[in-house]
Every structure is written in structure tokens, then in C-alpha cells.
PDB file of N, CA and C in Angstrom:
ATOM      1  N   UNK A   1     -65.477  28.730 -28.004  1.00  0.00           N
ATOM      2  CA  UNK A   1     -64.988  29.113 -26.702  1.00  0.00           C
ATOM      3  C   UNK A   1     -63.828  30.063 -26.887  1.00  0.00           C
ATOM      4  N   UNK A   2     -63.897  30.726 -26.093  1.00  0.00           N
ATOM      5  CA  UNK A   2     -62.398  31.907 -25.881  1.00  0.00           C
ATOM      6  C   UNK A   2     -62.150  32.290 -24.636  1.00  0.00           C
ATOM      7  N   UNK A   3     -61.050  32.929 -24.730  1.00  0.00           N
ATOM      8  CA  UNK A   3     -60.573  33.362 -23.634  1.00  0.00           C
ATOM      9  C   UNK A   3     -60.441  34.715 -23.234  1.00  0.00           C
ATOM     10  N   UNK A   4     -60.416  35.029 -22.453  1.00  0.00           N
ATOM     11  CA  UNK A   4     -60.533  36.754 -21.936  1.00  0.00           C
ATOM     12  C   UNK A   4     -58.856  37.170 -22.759  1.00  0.00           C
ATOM     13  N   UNK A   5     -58.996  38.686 -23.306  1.00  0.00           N
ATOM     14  CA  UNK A   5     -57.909  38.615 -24.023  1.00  0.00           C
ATOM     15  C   UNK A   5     -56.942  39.372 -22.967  1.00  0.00           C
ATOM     16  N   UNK A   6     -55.454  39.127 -23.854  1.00  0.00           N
ATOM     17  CA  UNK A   6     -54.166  39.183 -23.060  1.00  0.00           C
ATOM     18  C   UNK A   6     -53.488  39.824 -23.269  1.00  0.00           C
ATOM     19  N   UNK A   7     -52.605  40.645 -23.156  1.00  0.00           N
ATOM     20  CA  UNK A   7     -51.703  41.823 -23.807  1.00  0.00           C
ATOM     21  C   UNK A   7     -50.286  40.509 -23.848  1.00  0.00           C
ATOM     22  N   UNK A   8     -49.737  41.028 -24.751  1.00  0.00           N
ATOM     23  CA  UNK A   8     -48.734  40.815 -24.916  1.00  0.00           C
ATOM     24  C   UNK A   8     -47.395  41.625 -25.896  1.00  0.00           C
ATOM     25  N   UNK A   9     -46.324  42.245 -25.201  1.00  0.00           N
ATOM     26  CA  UNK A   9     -45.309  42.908 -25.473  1.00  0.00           C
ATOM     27  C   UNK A   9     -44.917  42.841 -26.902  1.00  0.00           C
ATOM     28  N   UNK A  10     -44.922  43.809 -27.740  1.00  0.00           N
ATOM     29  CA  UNK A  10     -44.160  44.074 -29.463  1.00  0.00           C
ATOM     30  C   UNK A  10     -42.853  43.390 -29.200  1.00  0.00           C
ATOM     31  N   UNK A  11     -42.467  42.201 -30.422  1.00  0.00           N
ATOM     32  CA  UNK A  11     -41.629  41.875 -30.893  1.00  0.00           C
ATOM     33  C   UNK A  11     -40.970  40.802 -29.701  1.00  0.00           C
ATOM     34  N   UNK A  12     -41.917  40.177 -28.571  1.00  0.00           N
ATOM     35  CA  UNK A  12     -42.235  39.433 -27.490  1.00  0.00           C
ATOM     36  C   UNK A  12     -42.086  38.138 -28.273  1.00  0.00           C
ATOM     37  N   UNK A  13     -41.675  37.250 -27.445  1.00  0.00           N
ATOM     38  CA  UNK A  13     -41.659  35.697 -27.800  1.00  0.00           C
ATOM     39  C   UNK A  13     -42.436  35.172 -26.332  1.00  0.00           C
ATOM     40  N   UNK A  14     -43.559  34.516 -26.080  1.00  0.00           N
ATOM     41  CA  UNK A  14     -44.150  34.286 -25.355  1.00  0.00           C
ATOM     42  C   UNK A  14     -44.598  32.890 -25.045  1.00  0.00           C
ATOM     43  N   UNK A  15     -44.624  32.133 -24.102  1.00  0.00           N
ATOM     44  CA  UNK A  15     -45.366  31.138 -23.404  1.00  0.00           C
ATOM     45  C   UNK A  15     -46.672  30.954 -22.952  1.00  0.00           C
ATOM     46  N   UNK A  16     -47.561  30.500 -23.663  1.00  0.00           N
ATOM     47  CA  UNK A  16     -48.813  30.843 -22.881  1.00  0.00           C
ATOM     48  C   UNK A  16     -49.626  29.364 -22.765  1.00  0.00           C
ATOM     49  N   UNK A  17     -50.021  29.135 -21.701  1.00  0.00           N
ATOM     50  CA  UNK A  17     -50.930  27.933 -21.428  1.00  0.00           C
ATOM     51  C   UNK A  17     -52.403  28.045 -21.434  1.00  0.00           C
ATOM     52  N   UNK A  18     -52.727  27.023 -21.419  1.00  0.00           N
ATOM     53  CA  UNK A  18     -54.799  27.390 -21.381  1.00  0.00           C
ATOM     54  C   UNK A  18     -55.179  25.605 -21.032  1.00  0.00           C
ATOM     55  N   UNK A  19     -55.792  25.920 -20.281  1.00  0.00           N
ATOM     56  CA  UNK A  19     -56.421  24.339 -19.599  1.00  0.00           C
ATOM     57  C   UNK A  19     -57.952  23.924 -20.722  1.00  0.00           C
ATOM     58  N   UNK A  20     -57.708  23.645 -21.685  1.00  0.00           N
ATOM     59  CA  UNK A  20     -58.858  23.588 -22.774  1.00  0.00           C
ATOM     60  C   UNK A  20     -58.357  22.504 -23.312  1.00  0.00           C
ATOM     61  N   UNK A  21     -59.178  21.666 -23.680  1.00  0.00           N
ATOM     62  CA  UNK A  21     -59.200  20.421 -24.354  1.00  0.00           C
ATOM     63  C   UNK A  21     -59.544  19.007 -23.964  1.00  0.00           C
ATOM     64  N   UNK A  22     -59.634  18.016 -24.577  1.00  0.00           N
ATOM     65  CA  UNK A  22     -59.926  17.257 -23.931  1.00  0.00           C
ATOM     66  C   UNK A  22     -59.770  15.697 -25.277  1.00  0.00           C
ATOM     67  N   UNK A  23     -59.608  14.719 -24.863  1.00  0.00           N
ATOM     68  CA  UNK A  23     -59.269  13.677 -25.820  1.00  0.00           C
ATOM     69  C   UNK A  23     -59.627  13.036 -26.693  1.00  0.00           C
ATOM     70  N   UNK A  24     -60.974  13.652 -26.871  1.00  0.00           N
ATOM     71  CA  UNK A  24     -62.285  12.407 -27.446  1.00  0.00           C
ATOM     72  C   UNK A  24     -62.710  13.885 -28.377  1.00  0.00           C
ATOM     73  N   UNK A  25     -62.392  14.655 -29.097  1.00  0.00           N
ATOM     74  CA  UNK A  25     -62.751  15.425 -29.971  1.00  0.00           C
ATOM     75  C   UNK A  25     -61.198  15.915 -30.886  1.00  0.00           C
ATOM     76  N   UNK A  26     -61.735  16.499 -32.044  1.00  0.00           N
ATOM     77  CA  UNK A  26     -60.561  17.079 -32.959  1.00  0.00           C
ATOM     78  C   UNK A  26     -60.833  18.687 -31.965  1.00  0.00           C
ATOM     79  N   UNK A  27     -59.758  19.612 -31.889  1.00  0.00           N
ATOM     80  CA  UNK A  27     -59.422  21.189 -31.495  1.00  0.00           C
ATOM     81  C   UNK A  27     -59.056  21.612 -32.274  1.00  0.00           C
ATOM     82  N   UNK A  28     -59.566  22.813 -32.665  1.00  0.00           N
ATOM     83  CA  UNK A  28     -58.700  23.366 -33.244  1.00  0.00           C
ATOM     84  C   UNK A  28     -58.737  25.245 -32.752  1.00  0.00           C
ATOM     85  N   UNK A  29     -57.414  25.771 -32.608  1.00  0.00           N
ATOM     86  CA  UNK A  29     -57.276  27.250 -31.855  1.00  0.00           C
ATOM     87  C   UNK A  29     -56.781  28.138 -33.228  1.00  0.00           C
ATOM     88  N   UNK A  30     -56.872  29.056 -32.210  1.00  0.00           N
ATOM     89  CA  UNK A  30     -56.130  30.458 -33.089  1.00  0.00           C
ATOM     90  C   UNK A  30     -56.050  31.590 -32.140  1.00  0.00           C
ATOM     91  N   UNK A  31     -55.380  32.430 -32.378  1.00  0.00           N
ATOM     92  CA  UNK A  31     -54.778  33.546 -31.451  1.00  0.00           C
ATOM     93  C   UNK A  31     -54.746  34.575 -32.654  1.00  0.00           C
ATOM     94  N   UNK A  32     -55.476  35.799 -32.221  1.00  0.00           N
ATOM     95  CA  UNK A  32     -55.952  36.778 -33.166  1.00  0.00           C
ATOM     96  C   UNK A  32     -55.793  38.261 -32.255  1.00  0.00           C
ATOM     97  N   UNK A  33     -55.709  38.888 -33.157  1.00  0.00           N
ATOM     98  CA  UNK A  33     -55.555  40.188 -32.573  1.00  0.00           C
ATOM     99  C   UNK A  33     -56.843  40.454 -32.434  1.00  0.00           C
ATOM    100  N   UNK A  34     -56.920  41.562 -30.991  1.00  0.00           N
ATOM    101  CA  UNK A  34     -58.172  41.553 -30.751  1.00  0.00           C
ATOM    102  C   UNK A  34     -58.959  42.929 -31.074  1.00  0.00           C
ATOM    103  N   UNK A  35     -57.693  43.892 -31.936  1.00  0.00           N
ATOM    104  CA  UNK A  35     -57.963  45.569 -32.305  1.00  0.00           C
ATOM    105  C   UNK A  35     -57.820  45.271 -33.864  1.00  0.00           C
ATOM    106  N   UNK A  36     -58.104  46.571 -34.607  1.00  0.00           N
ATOM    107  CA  UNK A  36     -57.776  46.601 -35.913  1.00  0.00           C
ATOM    108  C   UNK A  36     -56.329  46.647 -35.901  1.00  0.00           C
ATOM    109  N   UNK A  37     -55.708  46.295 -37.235  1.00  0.00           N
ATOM    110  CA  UNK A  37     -54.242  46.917 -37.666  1.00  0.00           C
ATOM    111  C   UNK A  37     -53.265  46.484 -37.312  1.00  0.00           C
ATOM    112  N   UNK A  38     -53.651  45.061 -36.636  1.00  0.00           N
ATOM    113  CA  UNK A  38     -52.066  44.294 -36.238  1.00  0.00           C
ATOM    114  C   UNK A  38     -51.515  43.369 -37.568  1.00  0.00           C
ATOM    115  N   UNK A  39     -50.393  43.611 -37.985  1.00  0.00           N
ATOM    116  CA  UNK A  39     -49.700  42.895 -38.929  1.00  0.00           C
ATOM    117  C   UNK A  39     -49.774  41.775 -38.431  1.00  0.00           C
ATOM    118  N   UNK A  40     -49.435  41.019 -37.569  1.00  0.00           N
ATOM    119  CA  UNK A  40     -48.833  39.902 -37.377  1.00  0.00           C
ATOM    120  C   UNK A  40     -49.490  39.255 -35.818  1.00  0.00           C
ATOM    121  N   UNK A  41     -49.515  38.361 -35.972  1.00  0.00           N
ATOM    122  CA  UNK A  41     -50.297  37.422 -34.177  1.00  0.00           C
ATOM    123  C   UNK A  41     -49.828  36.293 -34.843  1.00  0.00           C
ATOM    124  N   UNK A  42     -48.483  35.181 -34.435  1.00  0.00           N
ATOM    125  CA  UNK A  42     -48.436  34.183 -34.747  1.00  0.00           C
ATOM    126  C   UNK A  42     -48.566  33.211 -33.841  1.00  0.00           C
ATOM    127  N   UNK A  43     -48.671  31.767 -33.883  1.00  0.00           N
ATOM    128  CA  UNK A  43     -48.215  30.821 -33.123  1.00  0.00           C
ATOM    129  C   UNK A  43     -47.512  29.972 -33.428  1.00  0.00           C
ATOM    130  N   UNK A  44     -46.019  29.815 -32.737  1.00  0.00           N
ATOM    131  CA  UNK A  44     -45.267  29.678 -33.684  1.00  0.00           C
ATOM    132  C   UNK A  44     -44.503  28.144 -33.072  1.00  0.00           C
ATOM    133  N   UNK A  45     -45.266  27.709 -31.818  1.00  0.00           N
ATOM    134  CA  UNK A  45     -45.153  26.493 -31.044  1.00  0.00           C
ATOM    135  C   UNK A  45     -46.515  26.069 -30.723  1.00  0.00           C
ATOM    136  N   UNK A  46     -47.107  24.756 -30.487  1.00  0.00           N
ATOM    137  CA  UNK A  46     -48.356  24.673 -30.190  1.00  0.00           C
ATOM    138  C   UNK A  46     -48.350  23.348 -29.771  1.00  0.00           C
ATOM    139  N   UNK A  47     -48.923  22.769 -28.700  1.00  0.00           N
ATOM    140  CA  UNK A  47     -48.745  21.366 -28.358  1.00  0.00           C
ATOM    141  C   UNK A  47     -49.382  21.006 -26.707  1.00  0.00           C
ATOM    142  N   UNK A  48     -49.930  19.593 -26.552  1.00  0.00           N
ATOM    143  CA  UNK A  48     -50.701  19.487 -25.716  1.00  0.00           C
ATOM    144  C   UNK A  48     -50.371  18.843 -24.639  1.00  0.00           C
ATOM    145  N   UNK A  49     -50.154  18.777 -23.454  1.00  0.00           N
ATOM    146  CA  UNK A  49     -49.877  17.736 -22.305  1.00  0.00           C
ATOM    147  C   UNK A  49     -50.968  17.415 -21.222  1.00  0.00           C
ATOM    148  N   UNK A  50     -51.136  16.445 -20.706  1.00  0.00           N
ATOM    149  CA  UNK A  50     -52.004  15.920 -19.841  1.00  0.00           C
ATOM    150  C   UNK A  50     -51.302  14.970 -18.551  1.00  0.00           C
ATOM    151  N   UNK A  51     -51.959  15.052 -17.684  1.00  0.00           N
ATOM    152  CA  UNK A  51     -51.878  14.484 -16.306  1.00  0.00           C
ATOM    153  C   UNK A  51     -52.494  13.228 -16.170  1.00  0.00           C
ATOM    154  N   UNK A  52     -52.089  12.270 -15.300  1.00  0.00           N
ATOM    155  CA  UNK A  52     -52.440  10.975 -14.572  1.00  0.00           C
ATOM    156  C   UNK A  52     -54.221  11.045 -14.866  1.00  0.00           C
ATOM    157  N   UNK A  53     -54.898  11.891 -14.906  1.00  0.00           N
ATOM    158  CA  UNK A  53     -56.271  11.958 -14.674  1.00  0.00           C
ATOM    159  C   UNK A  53     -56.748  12.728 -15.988  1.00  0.00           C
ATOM    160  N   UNK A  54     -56.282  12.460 -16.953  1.00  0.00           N
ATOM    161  CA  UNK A  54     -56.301  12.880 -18.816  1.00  0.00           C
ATOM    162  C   UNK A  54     -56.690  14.452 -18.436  1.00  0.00           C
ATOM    163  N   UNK A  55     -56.175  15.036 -17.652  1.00  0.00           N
ATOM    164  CA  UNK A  55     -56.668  16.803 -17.729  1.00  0.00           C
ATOM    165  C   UNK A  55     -55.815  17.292 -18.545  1.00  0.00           C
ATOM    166  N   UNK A  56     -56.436  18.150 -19.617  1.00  0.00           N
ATOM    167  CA  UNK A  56     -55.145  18.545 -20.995  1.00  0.00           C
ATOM    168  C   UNK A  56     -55.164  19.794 -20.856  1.00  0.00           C
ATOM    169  N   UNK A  57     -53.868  20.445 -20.899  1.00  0.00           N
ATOM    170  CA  UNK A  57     -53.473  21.925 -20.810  1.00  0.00           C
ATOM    171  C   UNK A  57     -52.768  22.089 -22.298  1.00  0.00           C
ATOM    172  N   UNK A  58     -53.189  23.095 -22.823  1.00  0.00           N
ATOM    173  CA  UNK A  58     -52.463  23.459 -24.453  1.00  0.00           C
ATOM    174  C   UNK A  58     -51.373  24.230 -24.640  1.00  0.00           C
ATOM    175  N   UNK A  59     -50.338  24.394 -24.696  1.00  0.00           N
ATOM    176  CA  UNK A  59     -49.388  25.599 -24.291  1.00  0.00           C
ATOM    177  C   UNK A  59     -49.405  25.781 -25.829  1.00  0.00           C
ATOM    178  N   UNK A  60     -48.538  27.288 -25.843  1.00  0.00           N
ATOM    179  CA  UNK A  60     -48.860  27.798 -27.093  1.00  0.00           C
ATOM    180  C   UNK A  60     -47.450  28.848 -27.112  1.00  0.00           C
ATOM    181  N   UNK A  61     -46.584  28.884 -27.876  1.00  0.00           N
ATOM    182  CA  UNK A  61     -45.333  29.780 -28.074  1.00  0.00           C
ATOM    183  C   UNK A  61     -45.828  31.095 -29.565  1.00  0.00           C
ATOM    184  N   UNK A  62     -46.071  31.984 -28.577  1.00  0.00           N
ATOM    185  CA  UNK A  62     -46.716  33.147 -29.608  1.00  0.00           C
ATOM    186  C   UNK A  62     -45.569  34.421 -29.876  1.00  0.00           C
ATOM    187  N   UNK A  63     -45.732  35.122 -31.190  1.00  0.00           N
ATOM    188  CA  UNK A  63     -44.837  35.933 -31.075  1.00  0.00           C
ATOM    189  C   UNK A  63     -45.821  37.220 -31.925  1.00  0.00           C
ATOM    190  N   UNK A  64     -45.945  38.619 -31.540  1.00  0.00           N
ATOM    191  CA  UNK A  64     -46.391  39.709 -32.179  1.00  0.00           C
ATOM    192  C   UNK A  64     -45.196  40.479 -32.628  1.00  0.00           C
ATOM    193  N   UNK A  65     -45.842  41.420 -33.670  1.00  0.00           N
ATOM    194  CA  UNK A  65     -44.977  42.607 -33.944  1.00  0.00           C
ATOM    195  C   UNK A  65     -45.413  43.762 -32.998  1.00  0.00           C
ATOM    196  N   UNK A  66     -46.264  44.070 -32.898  1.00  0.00           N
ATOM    197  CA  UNK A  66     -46.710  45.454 -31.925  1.00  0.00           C
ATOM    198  C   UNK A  66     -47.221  44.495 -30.677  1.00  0.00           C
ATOM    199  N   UNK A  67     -47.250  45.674 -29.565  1.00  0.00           N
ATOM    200  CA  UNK A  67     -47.711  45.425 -28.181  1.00  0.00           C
ATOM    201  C   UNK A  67     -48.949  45.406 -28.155  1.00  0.00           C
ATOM    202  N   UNK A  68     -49.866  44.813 -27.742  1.00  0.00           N
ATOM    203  CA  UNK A  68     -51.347  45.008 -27.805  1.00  0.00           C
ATOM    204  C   UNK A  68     -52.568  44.070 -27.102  1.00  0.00           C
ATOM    205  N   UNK A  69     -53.258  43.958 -27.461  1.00  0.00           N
ATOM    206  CA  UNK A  69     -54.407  43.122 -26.881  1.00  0.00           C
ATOM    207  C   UNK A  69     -54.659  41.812 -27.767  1.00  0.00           C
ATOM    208  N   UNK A  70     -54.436  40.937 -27.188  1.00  0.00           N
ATOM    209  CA  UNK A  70     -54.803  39.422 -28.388  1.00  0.00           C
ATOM    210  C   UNK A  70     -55.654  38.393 -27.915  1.00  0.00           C
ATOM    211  N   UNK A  71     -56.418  37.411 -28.572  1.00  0.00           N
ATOM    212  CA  UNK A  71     -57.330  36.695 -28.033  1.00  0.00           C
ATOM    213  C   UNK A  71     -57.490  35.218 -28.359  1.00  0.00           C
ATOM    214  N   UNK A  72     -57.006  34.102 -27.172  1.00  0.00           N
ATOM    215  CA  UNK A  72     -57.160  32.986 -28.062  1.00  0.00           C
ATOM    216  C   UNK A  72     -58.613  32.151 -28.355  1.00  0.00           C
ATOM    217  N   UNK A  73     -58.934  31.607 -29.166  1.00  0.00           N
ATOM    218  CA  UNK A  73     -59.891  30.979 -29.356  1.00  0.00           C
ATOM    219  C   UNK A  73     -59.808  29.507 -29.757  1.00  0.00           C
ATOM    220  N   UNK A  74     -60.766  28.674 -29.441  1.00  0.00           N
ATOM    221  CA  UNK A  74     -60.727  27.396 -29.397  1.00  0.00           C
ATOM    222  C   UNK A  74     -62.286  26.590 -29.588  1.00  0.00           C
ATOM    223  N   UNK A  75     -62.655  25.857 -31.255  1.00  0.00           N
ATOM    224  CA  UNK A  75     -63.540  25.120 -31.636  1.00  0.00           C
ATOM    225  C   UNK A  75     -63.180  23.429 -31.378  1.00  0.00           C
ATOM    226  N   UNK A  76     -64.489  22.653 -30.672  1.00  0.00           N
ATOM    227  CA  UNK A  76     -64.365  21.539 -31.312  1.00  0.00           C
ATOM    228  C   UNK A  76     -65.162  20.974 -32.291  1.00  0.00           C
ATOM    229  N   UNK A  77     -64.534  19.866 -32.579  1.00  0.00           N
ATOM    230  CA  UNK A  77     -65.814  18.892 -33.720  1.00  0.00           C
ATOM    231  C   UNK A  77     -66.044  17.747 -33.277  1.00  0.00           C
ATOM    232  N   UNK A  78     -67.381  17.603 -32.926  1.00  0.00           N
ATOM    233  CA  UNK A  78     -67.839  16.157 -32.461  1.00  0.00           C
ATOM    234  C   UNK A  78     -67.937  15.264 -33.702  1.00  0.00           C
ATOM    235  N   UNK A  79     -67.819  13.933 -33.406  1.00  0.00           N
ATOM    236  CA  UNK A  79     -67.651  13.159 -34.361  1.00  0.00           C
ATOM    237  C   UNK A  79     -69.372  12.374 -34.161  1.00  0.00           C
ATOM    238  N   UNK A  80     -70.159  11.830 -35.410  1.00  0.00           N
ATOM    239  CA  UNK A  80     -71.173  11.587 -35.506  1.00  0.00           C
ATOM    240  C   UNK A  80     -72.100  10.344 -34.474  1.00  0.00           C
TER     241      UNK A  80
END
């Protein structure tokens, strides 16, 4: 699964949320540049919260070196 990608500002420290996840599987994300030639796409905060009704939102503290287009992505693994 992914997400439509996002620009985000060179040398930017950013907040970003995504309503993905859910309790009964392992997640695992990544945030990637979505052009050639970006040094750097980090995540450099990452962590999950949920509501009265287990709905889980992922927030994510990202930081680039250049301004550009980036894309997060998100696998699960079902267990047997």
C-alpha cells in the first residue's frame, strides 16, 4: 500500500500522519524519494496512536535535504 506522494520543503523538519494500520498484524513503512538523486529522505520519529474504537493513525517526523516529491509506503505480514 502507498500513498499519493507529498512534497516536502529542503532541509524541512516535518509532521506527517497517515490513518494506516491496524493491531492484529506486524507494519512495516518507509518514506522514499519519489525522483532520482535525493541524498537523503529520513524518518527520524515514527510512532502509532489509536482511539476508543482501535482506529490507528501513524505519525511520522521526516526530515529531507532537497525540496521535492516523496512517497510513503506501508507492508503488512499476516501471521500463519
Amino acid at each position: 500500500m502507498w500513498a499519493e506522494p507529498v512534497f516536502q520543503r529542503g532541509g524541512a523538519t516535518v509532521h506527517w500522519t497517515w490513518e494506516m494500520g491496524e493491531r492484529e498484524h506486524y507494519w512495516g513503512f518507509s518514506f522514499r524519494p519519489w525522483q532520482a538523486n535525493e541524498p537523503r529522505a529520513q524518518i527520524l520519529e515514527q510512532w502509532t496512536s489509536s482511539d476508543n474504537d482501535l482506529h490507528h493513525t501513524e505519525h511520522f517526523v521526516t526530515r529531507v535535504e532537497h525540496g521535492n516529491l516523496y512517497r510513503f509506503s506501508a507492508i503488512w505480514v499476516a501471521g500463519r
